[in-house]
Protein backbone atom coordinates (compact mmCIF):
# COMPACT_ATOMS: atom_id res chain seq x y z
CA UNK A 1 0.00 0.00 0.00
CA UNK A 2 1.60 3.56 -0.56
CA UNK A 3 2.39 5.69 1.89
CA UNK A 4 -0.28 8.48 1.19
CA UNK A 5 1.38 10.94 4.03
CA UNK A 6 4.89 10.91 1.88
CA UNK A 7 3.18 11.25 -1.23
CA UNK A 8 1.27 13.96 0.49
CA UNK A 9 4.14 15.95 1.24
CA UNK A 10 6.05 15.57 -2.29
CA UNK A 11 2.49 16.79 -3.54
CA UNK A 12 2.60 19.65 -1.66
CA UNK A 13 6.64 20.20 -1.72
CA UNK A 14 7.41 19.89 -5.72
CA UNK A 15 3.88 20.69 -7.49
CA UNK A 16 2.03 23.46 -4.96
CA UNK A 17 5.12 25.18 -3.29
CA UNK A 18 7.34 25.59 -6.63
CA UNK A 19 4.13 26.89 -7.87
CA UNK A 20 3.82 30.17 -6.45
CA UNK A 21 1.40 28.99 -3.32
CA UNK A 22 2.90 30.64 -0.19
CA UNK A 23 0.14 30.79 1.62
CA UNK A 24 1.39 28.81 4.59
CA UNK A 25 -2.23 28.23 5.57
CA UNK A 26 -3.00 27.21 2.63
CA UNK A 27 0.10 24.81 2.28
CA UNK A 28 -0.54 23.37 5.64
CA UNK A 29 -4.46 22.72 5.30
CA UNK A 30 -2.83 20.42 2.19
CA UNK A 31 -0.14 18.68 4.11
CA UNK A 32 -3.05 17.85 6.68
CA UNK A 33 -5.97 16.74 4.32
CA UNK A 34 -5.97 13.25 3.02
CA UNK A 35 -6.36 13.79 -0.06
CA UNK A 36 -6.92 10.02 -0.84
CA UNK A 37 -9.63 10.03 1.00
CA UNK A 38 -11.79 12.64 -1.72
CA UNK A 39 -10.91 9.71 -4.72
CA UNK A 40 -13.58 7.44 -5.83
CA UNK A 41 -12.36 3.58 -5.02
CA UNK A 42 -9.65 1.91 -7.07
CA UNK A 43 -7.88 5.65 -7.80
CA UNK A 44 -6.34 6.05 -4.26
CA UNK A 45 -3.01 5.69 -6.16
CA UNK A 46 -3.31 8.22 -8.48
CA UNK A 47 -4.42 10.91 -5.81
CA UNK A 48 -1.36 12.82 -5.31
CA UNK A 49 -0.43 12.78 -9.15
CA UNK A 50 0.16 16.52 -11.02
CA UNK A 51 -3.16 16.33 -13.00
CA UNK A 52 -6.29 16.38 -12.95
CA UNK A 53 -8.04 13.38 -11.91
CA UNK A 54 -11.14 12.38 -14.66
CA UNK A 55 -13.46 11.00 -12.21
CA UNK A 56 -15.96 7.68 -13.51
CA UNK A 57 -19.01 8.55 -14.94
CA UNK A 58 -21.83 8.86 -13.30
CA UNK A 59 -25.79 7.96 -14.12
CA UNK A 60 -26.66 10.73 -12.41
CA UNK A 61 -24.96 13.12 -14.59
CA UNK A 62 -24.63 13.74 -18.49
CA UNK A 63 -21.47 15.42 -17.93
CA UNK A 64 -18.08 14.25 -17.28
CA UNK A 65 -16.49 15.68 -14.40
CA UNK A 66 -12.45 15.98 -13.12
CA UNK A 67 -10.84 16.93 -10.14
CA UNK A 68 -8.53 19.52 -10.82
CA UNK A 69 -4.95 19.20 -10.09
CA UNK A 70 -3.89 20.00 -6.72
CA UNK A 71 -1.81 22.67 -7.82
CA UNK A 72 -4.97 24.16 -9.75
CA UNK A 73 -6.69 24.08 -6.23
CA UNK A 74 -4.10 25.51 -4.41
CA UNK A 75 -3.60 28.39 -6.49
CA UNK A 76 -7.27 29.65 -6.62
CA UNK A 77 -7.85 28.91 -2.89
CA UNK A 78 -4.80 31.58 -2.56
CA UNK A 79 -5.94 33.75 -4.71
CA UNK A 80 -9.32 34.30 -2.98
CA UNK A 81 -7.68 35.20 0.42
CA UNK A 82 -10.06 33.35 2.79
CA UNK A 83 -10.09 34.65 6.67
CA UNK A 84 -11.37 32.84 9.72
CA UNK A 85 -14.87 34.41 9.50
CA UNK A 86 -15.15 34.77 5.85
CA UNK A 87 -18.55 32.84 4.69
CA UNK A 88 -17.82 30.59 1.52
CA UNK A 89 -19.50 28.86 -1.70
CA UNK A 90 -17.76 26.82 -3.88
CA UNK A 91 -18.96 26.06 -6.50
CA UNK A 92 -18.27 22.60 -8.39
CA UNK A 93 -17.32 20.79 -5.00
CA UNK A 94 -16.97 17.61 -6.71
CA UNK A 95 -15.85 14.98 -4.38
CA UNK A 96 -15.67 18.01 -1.68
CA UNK A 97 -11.41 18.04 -1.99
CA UNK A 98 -11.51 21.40 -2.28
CA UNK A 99 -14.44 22.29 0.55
CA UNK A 100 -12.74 20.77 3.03
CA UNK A 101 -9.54 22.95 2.56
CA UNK A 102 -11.37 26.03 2.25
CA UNK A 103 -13.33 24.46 5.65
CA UNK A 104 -10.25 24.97 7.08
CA UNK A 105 -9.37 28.30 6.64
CA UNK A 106 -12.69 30.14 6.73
CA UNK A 107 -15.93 30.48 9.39
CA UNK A 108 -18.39 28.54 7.58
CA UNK A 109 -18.31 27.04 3.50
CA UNK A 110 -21.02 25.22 0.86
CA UNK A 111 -19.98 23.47 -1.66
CA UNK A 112 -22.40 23.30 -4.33
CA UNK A 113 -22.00 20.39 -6.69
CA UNK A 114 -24.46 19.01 -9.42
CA UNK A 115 -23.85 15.75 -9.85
CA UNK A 116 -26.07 13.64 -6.82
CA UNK A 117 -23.38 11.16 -7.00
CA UNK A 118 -20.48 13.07 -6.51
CA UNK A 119 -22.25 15.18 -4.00
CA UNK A 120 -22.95 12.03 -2.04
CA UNK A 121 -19.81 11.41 -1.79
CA UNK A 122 -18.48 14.83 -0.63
CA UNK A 123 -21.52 14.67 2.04
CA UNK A 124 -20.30 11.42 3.42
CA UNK A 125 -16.19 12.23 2.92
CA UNK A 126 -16.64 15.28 5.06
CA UNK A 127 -18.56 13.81 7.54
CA UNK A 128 -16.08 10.96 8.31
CA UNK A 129 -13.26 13.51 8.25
CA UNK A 130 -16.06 15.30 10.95
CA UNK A 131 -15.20 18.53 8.99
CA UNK A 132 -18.28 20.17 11.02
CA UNK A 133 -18.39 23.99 9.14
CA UNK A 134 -18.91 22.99 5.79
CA UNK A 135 -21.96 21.36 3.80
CA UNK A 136 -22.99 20.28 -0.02
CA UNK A 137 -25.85 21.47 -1.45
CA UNK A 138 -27.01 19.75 -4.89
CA UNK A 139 -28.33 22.13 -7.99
CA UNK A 140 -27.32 23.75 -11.00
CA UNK A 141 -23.98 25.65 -10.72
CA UNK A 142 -24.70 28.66 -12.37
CA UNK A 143 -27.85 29.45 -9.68
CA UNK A 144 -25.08 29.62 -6.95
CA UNK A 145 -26.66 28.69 -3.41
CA UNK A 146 -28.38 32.05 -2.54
CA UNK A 147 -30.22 30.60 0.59
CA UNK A 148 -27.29 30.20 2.08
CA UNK A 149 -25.49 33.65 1.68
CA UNK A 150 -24.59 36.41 1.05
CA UNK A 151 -20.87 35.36 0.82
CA UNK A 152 -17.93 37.08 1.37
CA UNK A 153 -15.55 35.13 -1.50
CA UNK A 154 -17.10 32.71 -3.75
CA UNK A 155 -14.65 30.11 -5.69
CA UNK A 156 -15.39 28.64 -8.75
CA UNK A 157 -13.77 25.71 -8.93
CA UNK A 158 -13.23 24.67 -12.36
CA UNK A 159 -13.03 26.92 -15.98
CA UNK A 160 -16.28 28.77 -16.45
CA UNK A 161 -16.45 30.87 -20.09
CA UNK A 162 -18.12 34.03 -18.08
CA UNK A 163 -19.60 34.53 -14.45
CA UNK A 164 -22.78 34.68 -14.53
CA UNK A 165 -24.52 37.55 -13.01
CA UNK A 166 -26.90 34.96 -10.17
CA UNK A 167 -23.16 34.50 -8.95
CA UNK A 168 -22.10 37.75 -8.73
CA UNK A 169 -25.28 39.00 -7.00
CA UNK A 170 -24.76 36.46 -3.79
CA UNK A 171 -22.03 38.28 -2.93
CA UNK A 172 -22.22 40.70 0.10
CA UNK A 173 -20.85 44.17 -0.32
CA UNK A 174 -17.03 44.14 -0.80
CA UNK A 175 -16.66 40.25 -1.60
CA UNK A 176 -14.96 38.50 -4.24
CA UNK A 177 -15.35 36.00 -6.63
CA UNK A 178 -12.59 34.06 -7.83
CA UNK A 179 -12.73 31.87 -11.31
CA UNK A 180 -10.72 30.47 -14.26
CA UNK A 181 -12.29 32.06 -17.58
CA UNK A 182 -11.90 29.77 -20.26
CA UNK A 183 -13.62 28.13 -23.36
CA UNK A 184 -10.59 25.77 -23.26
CA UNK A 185 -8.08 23.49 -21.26
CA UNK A 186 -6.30 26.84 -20.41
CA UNK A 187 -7.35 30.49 -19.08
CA UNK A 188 -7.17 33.28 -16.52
CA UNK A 189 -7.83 33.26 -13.16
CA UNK A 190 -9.89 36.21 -12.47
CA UNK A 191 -10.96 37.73 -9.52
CA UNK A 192 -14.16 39.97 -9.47
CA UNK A 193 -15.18 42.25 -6.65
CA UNK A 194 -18.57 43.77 -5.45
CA UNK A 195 -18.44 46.93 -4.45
CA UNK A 196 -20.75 50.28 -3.83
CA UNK A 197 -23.99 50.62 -3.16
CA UNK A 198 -25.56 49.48 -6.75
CA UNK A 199 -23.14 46.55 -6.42
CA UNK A 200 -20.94 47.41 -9.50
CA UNK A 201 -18.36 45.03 -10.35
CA UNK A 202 -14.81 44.95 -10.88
CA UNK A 203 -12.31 42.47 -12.31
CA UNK A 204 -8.51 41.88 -12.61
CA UNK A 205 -7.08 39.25 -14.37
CA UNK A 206 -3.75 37.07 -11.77
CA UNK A 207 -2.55 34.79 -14.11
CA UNK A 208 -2.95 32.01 -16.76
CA UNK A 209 -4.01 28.71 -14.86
CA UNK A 210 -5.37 25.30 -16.20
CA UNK A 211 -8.92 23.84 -15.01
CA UNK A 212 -11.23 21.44 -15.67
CA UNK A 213 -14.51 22.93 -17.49
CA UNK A 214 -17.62 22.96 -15.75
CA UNK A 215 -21.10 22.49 -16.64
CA UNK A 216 -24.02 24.25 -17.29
CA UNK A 217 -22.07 27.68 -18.04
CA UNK A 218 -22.99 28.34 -21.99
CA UNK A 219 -21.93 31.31 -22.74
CA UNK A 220 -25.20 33.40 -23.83
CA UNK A 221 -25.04 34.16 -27.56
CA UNK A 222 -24.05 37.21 -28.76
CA UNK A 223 -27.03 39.73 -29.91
CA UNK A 224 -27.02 39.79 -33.83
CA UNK A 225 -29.42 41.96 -36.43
């Protein structure tokens, strides 16, 4: 059997730390999490690899779903600058990888995932790890999980070819919104921020990162005469 903490630790020495992530928080919340543990059976081995993981297909879903590379995770996590009481969606939980490390740096966090399958079995992964301030809520990703906010930083956590505005309006004043925009295997991580009373919207592009695409984010056609 491997030794998952070792293979842990090279994860998080040679692909997240040469990457930029410096976010000791961040970096330790990885060295804790066993990330074996978020893997559907029979993939254990391949949990700690440098790419994304295609997960099996599901009959619950007609789309096929990945989860991203730890370094893809790590980055975007960074980026969006969690604090102890900061209240969190992420959306495209997946196998709930990624909610539990946000779990661990912020007050409470919902991962929203559409697949019933896979958000079984980020329900039932979190609970054994009794990660207690974080929860996975089933629906369409682009409709966000407005009965649970507002939210101070939401995290997309896959490519996305525009936010759409539901997202952007669960925000609370100030918050963030952190996504990979992308019609392709690569694109910009963007963060966009709510600000002012009308809730206007800024964005800033951080850098080129690779993701997995998500579903259900069509990009609306463009208006023609």
């Amino acid at each position: 059997m491997p030794d998952y903490a070792i293979l842990r630790r090279t994860m998080v020495e040679s692909q997240v730390r040469t990457n930029d992530v410096t976010d000791r928080r961040v970096l330790r919340a990885m060295l804790d999490l066993p990330r074996e543990k978020f893997v559907p059976a029979g993939l254990q081995a391949l949990a700690y690899s440098g790419e994304g993981l295609g997960l099996p297909d599901s009959a619950t879903s007609d789309s096929r779903r990945a989860l991203p590379a730890p370094v893809t995770t790590a980055r975007l996590i960074q980026l969006a600058n969690i604090n102890p009481d900061h209240w969190v969606l992420e959306v495209g939980a997946a196998t709930g990888y990624g909610t539990a490390i946000l779990a661990d740096l912020a007050h409470l966090v919902v991962g929203l995932e559409s697949d019933p399958g896979l958000a079984a079995m980020a329900s039932a992964t979190l609970a054994s790890g009794k990660v207690t301030n974080a929860s996975i809520k089933t629906g369409a990703l682009s409709a966000g999980a407005p009965d649970s906010g507002p939210y101070h930083v939401i995290v997309v956590a896959g490519a996305i070819p525009e936010v759409p505005a539901t997202l952007l309006q669960q925000l609370r004043p100030g918050g963030r919104l952190i996504a990979v925009i992308a019609s392709g295997p690569i694109g910009r991580a963007t963060v966009f921020e709510r600000y002012g009373p009308d809730g206007a919207v800024s964005s800033r592009v951080a850098f080129d990162l690779g993701a997995p695409l998500l579903p259900g984010f069509a990009r609306k056609p463009a208006f023609a005469l």
